[in-house]
Protein backbone atom coordinates (compact mmCIF):
# COMPACT_ATOMS: atom_id res chain seq x y z
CA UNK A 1 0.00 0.00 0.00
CA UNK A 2 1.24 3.17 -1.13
CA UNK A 3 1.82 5.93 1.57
CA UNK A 4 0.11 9.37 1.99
CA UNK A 5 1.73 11.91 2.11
CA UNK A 6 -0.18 13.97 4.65
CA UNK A 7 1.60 17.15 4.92
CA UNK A 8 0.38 18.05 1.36
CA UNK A 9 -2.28 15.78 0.75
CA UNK A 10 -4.13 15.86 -2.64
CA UNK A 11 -7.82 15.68 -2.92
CA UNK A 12 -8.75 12.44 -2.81
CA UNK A 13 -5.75 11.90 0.60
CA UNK A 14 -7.88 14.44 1.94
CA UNK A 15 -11.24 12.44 1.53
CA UNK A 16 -9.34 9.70 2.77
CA UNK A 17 -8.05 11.73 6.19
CA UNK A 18 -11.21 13.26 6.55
CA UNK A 19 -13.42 9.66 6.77
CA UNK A 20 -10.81 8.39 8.98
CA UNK A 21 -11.29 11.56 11.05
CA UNK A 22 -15.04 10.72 11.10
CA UNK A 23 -14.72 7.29 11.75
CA UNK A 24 -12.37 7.96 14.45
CA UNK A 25 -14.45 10.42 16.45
CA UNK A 26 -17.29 7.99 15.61
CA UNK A 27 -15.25 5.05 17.66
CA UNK A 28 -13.70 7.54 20.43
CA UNK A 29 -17.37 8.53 21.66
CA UNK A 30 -18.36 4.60 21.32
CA UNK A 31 -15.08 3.62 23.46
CA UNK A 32 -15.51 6.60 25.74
CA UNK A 33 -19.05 5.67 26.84
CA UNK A 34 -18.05 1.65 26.65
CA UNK A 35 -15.25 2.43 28.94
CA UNK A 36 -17.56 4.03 31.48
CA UNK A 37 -19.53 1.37 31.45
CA UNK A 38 -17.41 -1.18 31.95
CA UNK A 39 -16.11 0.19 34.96
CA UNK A 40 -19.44 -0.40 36.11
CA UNK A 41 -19.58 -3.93 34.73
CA UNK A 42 -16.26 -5.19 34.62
CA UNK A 43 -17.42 -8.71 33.82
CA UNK A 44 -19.66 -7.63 30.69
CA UNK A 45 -17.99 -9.31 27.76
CA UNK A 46 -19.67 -7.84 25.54
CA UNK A 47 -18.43 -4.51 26.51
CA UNK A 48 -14.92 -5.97 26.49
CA UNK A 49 -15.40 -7.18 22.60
CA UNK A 50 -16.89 -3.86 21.77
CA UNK A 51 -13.39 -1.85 22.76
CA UNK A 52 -11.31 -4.66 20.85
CA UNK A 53 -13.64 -4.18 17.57
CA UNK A 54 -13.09 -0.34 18.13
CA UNK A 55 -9.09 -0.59 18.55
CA UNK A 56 -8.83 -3.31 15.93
CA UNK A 57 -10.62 -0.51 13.18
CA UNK A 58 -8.62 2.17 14.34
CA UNK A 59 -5.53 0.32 13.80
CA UNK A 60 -6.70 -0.80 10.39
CA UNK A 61 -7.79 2.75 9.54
CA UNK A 62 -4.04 4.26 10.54
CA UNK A 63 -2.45 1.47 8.11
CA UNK A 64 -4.66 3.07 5.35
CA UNK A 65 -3.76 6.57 5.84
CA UNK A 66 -0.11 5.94 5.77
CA UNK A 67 0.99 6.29 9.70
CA UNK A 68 2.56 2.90 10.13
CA UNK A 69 4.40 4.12 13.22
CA UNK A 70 1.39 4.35 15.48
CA UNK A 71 0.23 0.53 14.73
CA UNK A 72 2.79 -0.56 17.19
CA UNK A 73 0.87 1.22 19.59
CA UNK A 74 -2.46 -0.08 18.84
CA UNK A 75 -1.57 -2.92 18.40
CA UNK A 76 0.38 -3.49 21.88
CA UNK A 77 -3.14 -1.78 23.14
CA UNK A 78 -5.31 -4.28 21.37
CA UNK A 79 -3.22 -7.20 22.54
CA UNK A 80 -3.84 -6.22 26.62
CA UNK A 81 -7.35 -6.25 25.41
CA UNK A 82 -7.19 -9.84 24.17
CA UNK A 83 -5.94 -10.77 27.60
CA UNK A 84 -8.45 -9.12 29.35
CA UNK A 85 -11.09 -10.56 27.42
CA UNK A 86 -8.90 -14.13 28.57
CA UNK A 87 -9.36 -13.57 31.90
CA UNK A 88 -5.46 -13.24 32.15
CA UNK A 89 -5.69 -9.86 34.14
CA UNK A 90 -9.25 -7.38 35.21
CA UNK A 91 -9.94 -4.25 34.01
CA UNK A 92 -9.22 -1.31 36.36
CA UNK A 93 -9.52 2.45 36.36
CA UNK A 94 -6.02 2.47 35.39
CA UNK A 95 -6.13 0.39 32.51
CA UNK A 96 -9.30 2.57 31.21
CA UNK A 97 -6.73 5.58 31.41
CA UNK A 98 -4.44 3.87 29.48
CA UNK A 99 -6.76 3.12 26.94
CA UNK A 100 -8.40 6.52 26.89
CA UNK A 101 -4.90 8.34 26.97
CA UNK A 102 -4.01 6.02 24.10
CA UNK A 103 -6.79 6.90 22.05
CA UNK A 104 -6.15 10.63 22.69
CA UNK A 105 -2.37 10.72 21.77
CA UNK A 106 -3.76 8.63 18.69
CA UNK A 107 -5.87 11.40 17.16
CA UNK A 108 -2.74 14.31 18.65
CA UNK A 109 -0.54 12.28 16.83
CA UNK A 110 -2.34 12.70 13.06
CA UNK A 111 -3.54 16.03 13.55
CA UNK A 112 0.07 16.85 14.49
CA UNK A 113 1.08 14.50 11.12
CA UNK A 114 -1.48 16.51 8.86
CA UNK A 115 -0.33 20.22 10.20
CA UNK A 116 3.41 18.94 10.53
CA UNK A 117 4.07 20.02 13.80
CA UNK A 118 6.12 17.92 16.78
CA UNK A 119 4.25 14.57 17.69
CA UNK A 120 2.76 14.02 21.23
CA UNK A 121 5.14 11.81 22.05
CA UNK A 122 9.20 10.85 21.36
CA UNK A 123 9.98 8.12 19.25
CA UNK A 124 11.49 6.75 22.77
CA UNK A 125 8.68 7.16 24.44
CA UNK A 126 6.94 5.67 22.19
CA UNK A 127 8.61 2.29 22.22
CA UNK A 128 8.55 2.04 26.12
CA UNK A 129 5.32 2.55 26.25
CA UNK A 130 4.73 -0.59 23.33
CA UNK A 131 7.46 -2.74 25.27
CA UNK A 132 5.60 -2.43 28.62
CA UNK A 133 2.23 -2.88 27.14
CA UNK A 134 3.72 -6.32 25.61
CA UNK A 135 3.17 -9.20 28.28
CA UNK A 136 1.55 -6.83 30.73
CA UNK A 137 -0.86 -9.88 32.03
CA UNK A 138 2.26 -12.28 32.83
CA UNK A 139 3.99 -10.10 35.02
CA UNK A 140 2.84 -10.41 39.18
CA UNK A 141 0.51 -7.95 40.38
CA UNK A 142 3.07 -5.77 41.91
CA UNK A 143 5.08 -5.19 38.91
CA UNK A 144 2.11 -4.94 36.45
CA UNK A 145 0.76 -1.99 38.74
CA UNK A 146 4.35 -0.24 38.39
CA UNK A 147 4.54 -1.04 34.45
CA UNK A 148 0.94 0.57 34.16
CA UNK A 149 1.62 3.62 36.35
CA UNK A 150 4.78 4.14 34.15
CA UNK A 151 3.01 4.20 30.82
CA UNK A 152 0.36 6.64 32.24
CA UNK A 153 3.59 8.80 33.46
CA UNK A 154 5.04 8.69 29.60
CA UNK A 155 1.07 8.94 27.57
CA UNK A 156 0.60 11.81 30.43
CA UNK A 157 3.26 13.46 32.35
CA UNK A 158 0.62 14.64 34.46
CA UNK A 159 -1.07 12.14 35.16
CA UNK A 160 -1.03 11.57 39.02
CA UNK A 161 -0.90 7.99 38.90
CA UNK A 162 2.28 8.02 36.02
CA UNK A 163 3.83 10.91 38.28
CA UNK A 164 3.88 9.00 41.57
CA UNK A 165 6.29 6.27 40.18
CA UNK A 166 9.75 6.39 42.77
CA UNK A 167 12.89 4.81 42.19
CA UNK A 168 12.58 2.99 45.35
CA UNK A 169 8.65 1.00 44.42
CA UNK A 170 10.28 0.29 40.88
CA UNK A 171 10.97 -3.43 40.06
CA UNK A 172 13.75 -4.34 39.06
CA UNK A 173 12.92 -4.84 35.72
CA UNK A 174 12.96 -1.23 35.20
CA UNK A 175 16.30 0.58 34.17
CA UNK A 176 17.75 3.55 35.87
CA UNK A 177 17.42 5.24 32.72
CA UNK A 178 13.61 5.43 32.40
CA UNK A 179 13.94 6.13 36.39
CA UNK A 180 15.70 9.20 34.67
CA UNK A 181 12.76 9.84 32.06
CA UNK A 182 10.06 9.53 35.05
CA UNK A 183 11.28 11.82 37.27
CA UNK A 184 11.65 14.35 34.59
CA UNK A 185 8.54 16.16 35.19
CA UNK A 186 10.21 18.95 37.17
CA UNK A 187 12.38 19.51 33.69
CA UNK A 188 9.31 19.07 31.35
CA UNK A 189 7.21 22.07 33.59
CA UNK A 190 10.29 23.99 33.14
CA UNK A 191 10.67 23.46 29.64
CA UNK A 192 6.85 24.03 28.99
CA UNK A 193 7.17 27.36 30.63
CA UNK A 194 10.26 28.05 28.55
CA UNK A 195 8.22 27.26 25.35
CA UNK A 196 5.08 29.24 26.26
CA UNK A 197 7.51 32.35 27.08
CA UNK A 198 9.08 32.53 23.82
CA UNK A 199 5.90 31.53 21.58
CA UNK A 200 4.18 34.69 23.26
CA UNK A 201 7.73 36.65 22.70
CA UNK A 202 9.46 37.10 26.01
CA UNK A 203 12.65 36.45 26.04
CA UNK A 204 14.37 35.21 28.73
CA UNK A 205 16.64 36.50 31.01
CA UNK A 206 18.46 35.84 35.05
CA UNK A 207 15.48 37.20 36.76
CA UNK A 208 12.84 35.20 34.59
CA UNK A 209 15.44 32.10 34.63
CA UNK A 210 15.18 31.97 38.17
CA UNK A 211 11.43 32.51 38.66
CA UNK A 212 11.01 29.36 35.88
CA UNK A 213 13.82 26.80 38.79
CA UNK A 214 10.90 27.28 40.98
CA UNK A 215 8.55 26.49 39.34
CA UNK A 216 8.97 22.48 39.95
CA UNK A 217 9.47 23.07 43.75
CA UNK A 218 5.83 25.45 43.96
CA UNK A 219 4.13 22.36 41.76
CA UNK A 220 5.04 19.66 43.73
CA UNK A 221 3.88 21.33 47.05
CA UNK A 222 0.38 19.91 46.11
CA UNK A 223 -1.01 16.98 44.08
CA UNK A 224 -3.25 19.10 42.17
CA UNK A 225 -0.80 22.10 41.47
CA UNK A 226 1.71 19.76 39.02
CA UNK A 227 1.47 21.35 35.36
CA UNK A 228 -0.71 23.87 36.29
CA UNK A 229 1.58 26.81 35.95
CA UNK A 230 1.81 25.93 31.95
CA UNK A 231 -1.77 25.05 31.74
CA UNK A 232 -2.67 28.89 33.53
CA UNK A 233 0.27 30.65 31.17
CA UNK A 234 -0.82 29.26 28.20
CA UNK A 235 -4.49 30.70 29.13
CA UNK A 236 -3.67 34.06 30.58
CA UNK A 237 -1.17 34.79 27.64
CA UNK A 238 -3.91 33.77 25.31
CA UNK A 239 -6.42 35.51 26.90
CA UNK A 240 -4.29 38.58 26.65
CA UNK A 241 -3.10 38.13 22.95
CA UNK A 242 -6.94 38.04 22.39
CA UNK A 243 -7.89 40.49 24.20
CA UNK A 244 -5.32 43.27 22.54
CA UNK A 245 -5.30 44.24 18.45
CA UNK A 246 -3.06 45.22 15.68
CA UNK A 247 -2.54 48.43 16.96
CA UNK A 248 -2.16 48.25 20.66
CA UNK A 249 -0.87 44.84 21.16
CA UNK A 250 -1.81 42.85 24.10
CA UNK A 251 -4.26 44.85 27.02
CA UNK A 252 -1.48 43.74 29.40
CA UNK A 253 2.22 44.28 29.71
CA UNK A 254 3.09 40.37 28.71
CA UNK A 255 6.35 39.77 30.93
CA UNK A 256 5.06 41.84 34.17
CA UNK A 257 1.48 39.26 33.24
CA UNK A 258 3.78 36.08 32.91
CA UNK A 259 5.81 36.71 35.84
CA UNK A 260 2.66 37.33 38.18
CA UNK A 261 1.18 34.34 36.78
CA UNK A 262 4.22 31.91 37.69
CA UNK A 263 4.66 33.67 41.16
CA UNK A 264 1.07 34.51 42.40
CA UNK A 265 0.86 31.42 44.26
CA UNK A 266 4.32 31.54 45.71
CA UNK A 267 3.04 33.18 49.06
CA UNK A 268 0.66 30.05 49.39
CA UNK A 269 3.23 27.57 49.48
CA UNK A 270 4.89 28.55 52.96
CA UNK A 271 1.10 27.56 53.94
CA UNK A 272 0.61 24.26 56.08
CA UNK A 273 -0.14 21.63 54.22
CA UNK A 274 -3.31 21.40 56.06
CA UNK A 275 -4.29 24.98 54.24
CA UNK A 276 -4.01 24.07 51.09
CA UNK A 277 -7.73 22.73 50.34
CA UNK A 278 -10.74 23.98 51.44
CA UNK A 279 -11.49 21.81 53.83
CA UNK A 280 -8.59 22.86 55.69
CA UNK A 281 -10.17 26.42 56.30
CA UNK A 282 -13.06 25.55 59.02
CA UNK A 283 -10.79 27.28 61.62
CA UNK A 284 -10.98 31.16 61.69
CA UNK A 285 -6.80 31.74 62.47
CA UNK A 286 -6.62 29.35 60.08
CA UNK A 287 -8.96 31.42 57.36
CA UNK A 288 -6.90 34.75 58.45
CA UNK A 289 -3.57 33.02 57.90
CA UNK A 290 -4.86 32.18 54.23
CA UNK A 291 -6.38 35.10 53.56
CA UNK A 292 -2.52 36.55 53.39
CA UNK A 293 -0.91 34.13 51.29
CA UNK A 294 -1.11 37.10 48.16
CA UNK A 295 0.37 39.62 50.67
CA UNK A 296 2.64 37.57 51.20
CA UNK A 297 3.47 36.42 47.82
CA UNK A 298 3.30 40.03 46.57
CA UNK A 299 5.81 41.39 49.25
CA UNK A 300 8.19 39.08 48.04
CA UNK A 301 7.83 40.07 44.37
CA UNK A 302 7.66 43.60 45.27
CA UNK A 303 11.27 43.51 46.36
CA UNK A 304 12.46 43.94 43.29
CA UNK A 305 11.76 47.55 41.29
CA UNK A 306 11.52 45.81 37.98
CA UNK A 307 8.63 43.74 39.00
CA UNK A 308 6.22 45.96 40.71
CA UNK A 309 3.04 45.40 38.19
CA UNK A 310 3.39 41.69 38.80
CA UNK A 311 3.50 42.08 42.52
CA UNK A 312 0.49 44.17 42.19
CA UNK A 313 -1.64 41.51 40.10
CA UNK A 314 -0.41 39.17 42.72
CA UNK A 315 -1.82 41.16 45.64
CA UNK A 316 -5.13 41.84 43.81
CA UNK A 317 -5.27 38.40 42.44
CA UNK A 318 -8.16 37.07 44.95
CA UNK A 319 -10.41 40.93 44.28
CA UNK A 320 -13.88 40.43 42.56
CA UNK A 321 -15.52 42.77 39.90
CA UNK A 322 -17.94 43.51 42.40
CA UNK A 323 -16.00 44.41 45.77
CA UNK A 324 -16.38 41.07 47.50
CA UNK A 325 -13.10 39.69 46.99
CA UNK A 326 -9.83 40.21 49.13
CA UNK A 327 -7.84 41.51 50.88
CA UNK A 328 -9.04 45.30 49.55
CA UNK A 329 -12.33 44.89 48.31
CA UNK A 330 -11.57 46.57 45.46
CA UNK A 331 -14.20 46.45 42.49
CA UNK A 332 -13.58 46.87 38.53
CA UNK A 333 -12.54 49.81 38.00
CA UNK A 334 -9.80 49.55 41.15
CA UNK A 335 -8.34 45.94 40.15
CA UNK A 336 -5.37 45.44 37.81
CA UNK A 337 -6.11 44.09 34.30
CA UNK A 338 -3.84 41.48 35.06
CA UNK A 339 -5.30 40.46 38.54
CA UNK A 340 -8.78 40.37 36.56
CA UNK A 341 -7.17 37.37 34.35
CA UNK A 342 -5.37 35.88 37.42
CA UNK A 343 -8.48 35.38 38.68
CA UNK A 344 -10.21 33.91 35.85
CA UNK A 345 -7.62 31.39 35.30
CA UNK A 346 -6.58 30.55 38.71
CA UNK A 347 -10.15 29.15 38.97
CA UNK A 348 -10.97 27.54 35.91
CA UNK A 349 -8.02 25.38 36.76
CA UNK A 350 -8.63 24.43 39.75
CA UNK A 351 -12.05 23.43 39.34
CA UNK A 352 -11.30 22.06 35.54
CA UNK A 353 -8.38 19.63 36.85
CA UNK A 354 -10.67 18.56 39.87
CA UNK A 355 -10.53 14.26 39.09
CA UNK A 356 -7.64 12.29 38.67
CA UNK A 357 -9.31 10.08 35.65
CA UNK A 358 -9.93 11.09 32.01
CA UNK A 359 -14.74 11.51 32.55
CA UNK A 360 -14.07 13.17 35.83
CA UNK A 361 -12.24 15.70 34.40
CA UNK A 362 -13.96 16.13 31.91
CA UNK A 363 -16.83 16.49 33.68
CA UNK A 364 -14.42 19.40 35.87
CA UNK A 365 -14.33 21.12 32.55
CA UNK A 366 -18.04 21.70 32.07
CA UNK A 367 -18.34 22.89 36.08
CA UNK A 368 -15.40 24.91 35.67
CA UNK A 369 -16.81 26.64 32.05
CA UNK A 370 -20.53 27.11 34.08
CA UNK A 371 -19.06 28.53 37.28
CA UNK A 372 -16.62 31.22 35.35
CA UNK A 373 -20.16 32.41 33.34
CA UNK A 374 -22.55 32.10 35.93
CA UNK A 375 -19.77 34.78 37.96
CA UNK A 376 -19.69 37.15 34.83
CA UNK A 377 -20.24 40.49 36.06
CA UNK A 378 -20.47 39.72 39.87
CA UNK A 379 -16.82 37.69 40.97
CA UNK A 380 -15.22 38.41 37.54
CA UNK A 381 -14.74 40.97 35.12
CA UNK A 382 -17.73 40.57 32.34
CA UNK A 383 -15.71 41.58 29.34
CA UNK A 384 -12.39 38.88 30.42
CA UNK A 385 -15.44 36.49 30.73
CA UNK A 386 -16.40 37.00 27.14
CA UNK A 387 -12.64 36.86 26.06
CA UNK A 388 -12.64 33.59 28.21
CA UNK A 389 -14.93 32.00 26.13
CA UNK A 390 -13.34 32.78 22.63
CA UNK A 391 -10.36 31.51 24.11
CA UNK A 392 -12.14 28.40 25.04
CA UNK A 393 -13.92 27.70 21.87
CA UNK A 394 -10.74 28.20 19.93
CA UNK A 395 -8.60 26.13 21.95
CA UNK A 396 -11.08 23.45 23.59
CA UNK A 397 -9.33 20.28 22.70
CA UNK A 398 -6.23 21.75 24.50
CA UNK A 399 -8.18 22.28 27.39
CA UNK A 400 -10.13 18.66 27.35
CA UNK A 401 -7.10 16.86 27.40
């Protein structure tokens, strides 16, 4: 079978992309639901055949359309699912990520082909992930649960499940190397920042250098804070690009806005552990103590001359359109353009990355998208709201991920 050549396909490769596009969305929904409800059933059959069938097309379907170097993949995928369907090894909530996370890098991985742009995942990575699917269901129960959290870590370094592999719960098996590769998340949120910085042209520099070294340490403070300082970049940069035109530029000043977005929390994390989630908060000191985390943050910023916007979106950061917020009560017309986004994104992201498995949060997403515009005009600024959305439309696979 002749290959297509997908970076400048011809009419009739397009036809050919676009069915398998359509097919493919077709058999993600049908896997998506299946998956669900086999979590529910775990001994429905049935259910189990219906995900083969599905993985078994889309492997076909990549064959046709040329990308030979993802049927590896599927294939690896498709053979756990034989042995599940064997009775060799149950289904879990882990192996539904894997399968979902699969399917997902799947369709990154030809959109990426068709728009040539980097794949969503190394070559390397790649084949690690293939050689610890292969024989997944003859390995004991211990090292199977390591292999699996592994491939989560490399289909999704944020995955909490993939992150919390250690050198020391490793079997043996396992090299030092892809220890190496693992714990490489603290580089990879470094290097994501880097990227987002210099799409959005900032250039980098000691001060910002430094600011990026912590951002590993902040993340890794909490469970739910790892990759978040990308994620809330990418949308407060975008937000801001959006939000400016040809001949003012962005609303915001773009390095004062990145800075403030990768330090705002930084007052937070000299919090007790204990502080760090709601529940925490039942105690009034407590509340007080919390309540000062952006003074404190902001203080710490302010030291330096250069970087006395950022310290002031950090201080406003927690100030609603309508007075409510803290520590001021400042209202619009009082707050910081850049607090105003702060805001915005700070909680999107918290309540859009609340679930550790693929339907949870994407379930998050939908709360967080109705809880940003039911506070239009009341906790946040109406016309960032609006700006919110366009950037949400226009970027919503990113953000379902």
């Amino acid at each position: 079978m002749s290959q297509l050549n997908l970076n400048r396909p011809d009419e009739l490769q397009r036809d050919c992309v676009d069915d398998f596009f359509e097919d493919f969305r077709d058999a993600y929904e049908q896997c998506e639901t299946t998956l669900i409800e086999l979590e529910q059933n775990p001994q429905q059959s049935e259910l189990l055949h219906g995900i083969f069938r599905v993985v078994h097309t889309i492997k076909g379907n990549l064959g046709f359309i040329g990308l030979f170097s993802l049927i590896p993949l599927l294939q690896s995928l498709e053979d756990v699912l034989d042995d599940i369907r064997k009775g060799r090894m149950a289904y879990d909530s882990a192996l539904c990520d894997v399968i979902q996370l699969t399917l997902d890098r799947t369709q990154q991985w030809v959109e990426a082909s068709i728009a040539n742009e980097p794949k969503p995942l190394s070559a390397t990575s790649l084949q690690q992930i293939c050689q610890r699917l292969t024989g997944l269901a003859s390995t004991d129960e211990r090292s199977r649960e390591q292999r699996i959290r592994h491939i989560l870590g490399l289909l999704d370094p944020e995955h909490p499940q993939g992150l919390a592999i250690t050198a020391d719960v490793l079997p043996d098996t396992v090299s030092q190397s892809t220890v190496d590769e693992t714990d490489q998340s603290a580089s990879s949120a470094i290097a994501a920042c880097r990227r987002l910085l210099q799409y959005y042209g900032i250039r980098m520099d000691a001060d910002l250098e430094f600011f990026i070294q912590l951002i590993p340490a902040l993340e890794q403070r909490h469970p739910r804070w790892l990759g978040r300082t990308a994620r809330q970049l990418f949308l407060v940069l975008e937000m801001n690009r959006l939000a400016g035109n040809k001949e003012s530029g962005n609303k915001v000043d773009t390095l004062q806005l990145a800075v403030a977005v990768m330090l705002h929390d930084l007052g937070m994390s000299f919090l007790p552990l204990n502080m760090l989630d709601a529940q925490g908060l039942a105690d009034p000191t407590q509340l007080t103590v919390w309540l000062r985390h952006a003074d404190m943050g902001a203080s710490l910023v302010a030291s330096s001359p250069r970087w006395q916007d950022a310290a002031a979106m950090i201080w406003q950061h927690h100030e609603h359109h309508d007075g409510t917020g803290f520590p001021d009560g400042l209202d619009g017309g009082d707050i910081s353009e850049g607090a105003k986004l702060l805001l915005i994104a700070d909680a999107f992201d918290n309540i859009a990355n609340d679930g550790d498995r693929p339907e949870q949060r994407k379930i998050s997403l939908i709360k967080a998208l109705q809880h940003i515009n039911s506070g239009s005009g009341t906790r946040y600024d109406p016309d960032w709201v609006g700006i919110f959305s366009e950037v949400i439309k226009l970027h919503r696979q990113h953000f379902q991920r």
